[in-house]
PDB file of N, CA and C in Angstrom:
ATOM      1  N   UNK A   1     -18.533  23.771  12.404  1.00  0.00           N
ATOM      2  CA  UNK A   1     -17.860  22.761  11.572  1.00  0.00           C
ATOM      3  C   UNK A   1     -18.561  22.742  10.215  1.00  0.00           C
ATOM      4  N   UNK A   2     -17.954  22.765   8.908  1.00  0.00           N
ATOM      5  CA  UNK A   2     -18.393  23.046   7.360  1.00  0.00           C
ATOM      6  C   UNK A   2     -18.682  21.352   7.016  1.00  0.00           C
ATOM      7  N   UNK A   3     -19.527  21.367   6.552  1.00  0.00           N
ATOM      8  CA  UNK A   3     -19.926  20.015   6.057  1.00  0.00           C
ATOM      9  C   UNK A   3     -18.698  19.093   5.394  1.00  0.00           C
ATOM     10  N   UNK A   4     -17.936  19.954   4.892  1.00  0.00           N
ATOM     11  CA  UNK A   4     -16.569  19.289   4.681  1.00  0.00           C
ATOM     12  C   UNK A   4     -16.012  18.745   5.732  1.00  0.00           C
ATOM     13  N   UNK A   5     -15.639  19.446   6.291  1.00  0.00           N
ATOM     14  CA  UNK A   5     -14.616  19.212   8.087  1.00  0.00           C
ATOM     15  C   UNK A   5     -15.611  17.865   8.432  1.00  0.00           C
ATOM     16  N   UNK A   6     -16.582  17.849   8.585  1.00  0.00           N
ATOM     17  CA  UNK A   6     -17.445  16.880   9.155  1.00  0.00           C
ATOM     18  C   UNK A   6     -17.379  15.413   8.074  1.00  0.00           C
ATOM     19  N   UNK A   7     -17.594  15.726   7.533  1.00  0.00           N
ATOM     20  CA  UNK A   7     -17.197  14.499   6.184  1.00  0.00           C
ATOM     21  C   UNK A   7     -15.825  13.838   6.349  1.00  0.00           C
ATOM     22  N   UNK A   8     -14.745  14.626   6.224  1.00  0.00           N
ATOM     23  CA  UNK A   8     -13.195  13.908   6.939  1.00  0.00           C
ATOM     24  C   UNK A   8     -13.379  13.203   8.158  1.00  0.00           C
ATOM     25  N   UNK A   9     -14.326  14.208   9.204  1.00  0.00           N
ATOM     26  CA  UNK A   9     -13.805  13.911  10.622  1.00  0.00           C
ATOM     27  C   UNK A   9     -14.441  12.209  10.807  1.00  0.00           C
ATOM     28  N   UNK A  10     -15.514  11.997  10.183  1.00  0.00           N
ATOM     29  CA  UNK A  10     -16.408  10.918   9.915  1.00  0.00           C
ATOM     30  C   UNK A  10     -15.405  10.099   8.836  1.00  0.00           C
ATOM     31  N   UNK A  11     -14.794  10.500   7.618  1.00  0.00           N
ATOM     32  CA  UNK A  11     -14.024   9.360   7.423  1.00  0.00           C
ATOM     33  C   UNK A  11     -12.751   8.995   7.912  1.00  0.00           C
ATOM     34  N   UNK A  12     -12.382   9.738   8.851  1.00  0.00           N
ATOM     35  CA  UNK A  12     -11.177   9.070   9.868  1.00  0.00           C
ATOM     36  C   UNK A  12     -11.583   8.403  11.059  1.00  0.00           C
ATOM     37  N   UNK A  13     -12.836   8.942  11.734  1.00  0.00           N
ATOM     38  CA  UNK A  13     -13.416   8.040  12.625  1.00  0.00           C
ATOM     39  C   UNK A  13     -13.632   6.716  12.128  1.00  0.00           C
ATOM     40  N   UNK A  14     -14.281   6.561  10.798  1.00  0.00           N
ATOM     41  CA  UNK A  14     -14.424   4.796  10.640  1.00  0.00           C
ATOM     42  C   UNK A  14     -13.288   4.002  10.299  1.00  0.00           C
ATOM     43  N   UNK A  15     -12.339   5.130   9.380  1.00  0.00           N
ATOM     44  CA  UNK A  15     -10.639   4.488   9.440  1.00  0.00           C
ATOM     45  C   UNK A  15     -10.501   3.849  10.663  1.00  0.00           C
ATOM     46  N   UNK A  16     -10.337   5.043  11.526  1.00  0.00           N
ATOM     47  CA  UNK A  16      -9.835   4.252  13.399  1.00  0.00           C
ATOM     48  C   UNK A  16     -10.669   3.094  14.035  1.00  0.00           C
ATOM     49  N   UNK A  17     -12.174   3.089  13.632  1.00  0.00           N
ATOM     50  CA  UNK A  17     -12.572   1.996  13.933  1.00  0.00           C
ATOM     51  C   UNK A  17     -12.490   0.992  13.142  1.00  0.00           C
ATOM     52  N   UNK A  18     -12.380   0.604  12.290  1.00  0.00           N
ATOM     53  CA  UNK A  18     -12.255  -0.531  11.642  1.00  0.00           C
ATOM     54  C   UNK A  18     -10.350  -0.906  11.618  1.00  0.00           C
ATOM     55  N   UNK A  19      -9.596   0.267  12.103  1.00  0.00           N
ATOM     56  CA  UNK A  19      -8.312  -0.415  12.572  1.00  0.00           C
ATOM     57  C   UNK A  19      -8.212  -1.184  14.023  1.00  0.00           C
ATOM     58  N   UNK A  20      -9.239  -0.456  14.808  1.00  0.00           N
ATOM     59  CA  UNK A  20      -9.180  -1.138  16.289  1.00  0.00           C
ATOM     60  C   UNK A  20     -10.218  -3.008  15.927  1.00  0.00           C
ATOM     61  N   UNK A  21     -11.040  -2.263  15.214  1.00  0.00           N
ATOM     62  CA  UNK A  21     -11.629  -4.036  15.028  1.00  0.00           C
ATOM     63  C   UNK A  21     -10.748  -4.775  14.571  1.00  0.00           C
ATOM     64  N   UNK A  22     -10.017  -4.557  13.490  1.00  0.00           N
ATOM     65  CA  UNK A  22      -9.205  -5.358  12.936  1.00  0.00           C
ATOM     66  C   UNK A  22      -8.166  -5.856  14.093  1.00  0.00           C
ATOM     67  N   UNK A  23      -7.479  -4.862  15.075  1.00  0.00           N
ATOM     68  CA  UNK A  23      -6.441  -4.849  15.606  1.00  0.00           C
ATOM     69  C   UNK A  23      -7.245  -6.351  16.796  1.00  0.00           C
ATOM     70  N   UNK A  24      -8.367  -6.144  17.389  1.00  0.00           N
ATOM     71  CA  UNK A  24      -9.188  -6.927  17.999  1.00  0.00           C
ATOM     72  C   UNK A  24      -9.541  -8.311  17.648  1.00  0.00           C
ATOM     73  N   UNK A  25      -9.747  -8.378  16.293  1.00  0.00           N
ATOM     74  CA  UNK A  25      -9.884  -9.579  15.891  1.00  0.00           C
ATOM     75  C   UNK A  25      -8.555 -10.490  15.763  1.00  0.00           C
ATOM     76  N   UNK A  26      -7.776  -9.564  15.029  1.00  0.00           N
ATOM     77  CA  UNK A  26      -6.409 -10.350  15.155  1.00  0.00           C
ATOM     78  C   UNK A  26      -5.824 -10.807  16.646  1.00  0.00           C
ATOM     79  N   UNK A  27      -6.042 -10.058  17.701  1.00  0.00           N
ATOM     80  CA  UNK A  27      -5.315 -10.853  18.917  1.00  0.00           C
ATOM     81  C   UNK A  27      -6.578 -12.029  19.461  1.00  0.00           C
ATOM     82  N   UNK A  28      -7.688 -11.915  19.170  1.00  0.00           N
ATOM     83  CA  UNK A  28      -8.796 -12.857  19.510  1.00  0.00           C
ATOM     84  C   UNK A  28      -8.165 -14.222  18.408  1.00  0.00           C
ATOM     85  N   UNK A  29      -7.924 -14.323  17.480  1.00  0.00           N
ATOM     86  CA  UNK A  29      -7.443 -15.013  16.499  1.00  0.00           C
ATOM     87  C   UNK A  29      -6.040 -15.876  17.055  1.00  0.00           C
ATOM     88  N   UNK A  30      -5.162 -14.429  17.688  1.00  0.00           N
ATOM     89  CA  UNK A  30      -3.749 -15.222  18.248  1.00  0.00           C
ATOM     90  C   UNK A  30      -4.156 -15.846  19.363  1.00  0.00           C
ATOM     91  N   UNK A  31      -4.499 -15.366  20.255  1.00  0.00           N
ATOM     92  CA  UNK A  31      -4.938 -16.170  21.600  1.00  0.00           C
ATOM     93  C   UNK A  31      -5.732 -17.481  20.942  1.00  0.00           C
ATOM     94  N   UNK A  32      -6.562 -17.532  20.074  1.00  0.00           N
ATOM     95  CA  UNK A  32      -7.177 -18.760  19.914  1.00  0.00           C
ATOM     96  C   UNK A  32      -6.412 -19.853  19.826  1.00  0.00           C
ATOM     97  N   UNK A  33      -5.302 -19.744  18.530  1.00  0.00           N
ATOM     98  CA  UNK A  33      -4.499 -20.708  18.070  1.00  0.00           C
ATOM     99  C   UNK A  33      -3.914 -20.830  19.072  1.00  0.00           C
ATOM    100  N   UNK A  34      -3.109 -19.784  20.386  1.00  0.00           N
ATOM    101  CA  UNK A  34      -2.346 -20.498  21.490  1.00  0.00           C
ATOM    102  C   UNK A  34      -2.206 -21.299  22.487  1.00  0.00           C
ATOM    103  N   UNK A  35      -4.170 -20.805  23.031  1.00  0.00           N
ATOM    104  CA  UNK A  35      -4.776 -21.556  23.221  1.00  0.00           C
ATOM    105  C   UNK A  35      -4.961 -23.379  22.873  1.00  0.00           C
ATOM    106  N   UNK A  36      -4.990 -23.553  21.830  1.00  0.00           N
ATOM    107  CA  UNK A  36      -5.138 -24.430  20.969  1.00  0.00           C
ATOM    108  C   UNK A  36      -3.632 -25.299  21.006  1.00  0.00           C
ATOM    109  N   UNK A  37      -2.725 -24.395  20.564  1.00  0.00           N
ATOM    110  CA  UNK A  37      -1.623 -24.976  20.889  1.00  0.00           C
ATOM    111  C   UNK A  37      -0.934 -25.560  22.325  1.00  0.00           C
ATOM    112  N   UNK A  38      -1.769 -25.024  23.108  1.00  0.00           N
ATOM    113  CA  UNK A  38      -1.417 -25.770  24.705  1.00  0.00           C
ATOM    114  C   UNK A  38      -1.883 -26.876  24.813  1.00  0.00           C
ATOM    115  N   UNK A  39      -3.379 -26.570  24.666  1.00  0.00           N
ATOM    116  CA  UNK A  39      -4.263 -28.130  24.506  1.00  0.00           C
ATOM    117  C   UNK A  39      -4.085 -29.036  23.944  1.00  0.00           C
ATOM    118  N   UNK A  40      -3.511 -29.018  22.873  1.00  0.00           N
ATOM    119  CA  UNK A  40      -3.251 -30.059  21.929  1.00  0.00           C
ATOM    120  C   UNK A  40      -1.272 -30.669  22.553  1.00  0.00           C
ATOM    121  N   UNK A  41      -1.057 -29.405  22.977  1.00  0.00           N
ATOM    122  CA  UNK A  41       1.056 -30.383  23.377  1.00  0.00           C
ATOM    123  C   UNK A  41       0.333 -31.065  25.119  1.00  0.00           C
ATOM    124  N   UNK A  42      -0.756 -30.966  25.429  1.00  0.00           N
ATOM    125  CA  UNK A  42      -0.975 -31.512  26.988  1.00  0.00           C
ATOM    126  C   UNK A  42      -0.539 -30.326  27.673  1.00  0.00           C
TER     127      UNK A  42
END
C-alpha cells in the first residue's frame, strides 16, 4: 500500500466513523426525548 492509498484509506475510515457516531448520537438523542415524552403524558 503507497503512502497515498493509506492516507485516503485513513481519511474514509474517520469519514465512516464520525458518520456512525453521529448516526449514534442522534438515535440516543431520539430515544431520550421519547422517553421523556411518555413520562411527562403519564
Amino acid at each position: 500500500m503507497t503512502p497515498e492509498e493509506r492516507t485516503a484509506f485513513e481519511k474514509r475510515r474517520r469519514a465512516r466513523n464520525w458518520a456512525i457516531f453521529l448516526t449514534l448520537v442522534g438515535l440516543v438523542v431520539l430515544f431520550y426525548f421519547i422517553s421523556m415524552a411518555r413520562v411527562l403524558r403519564g
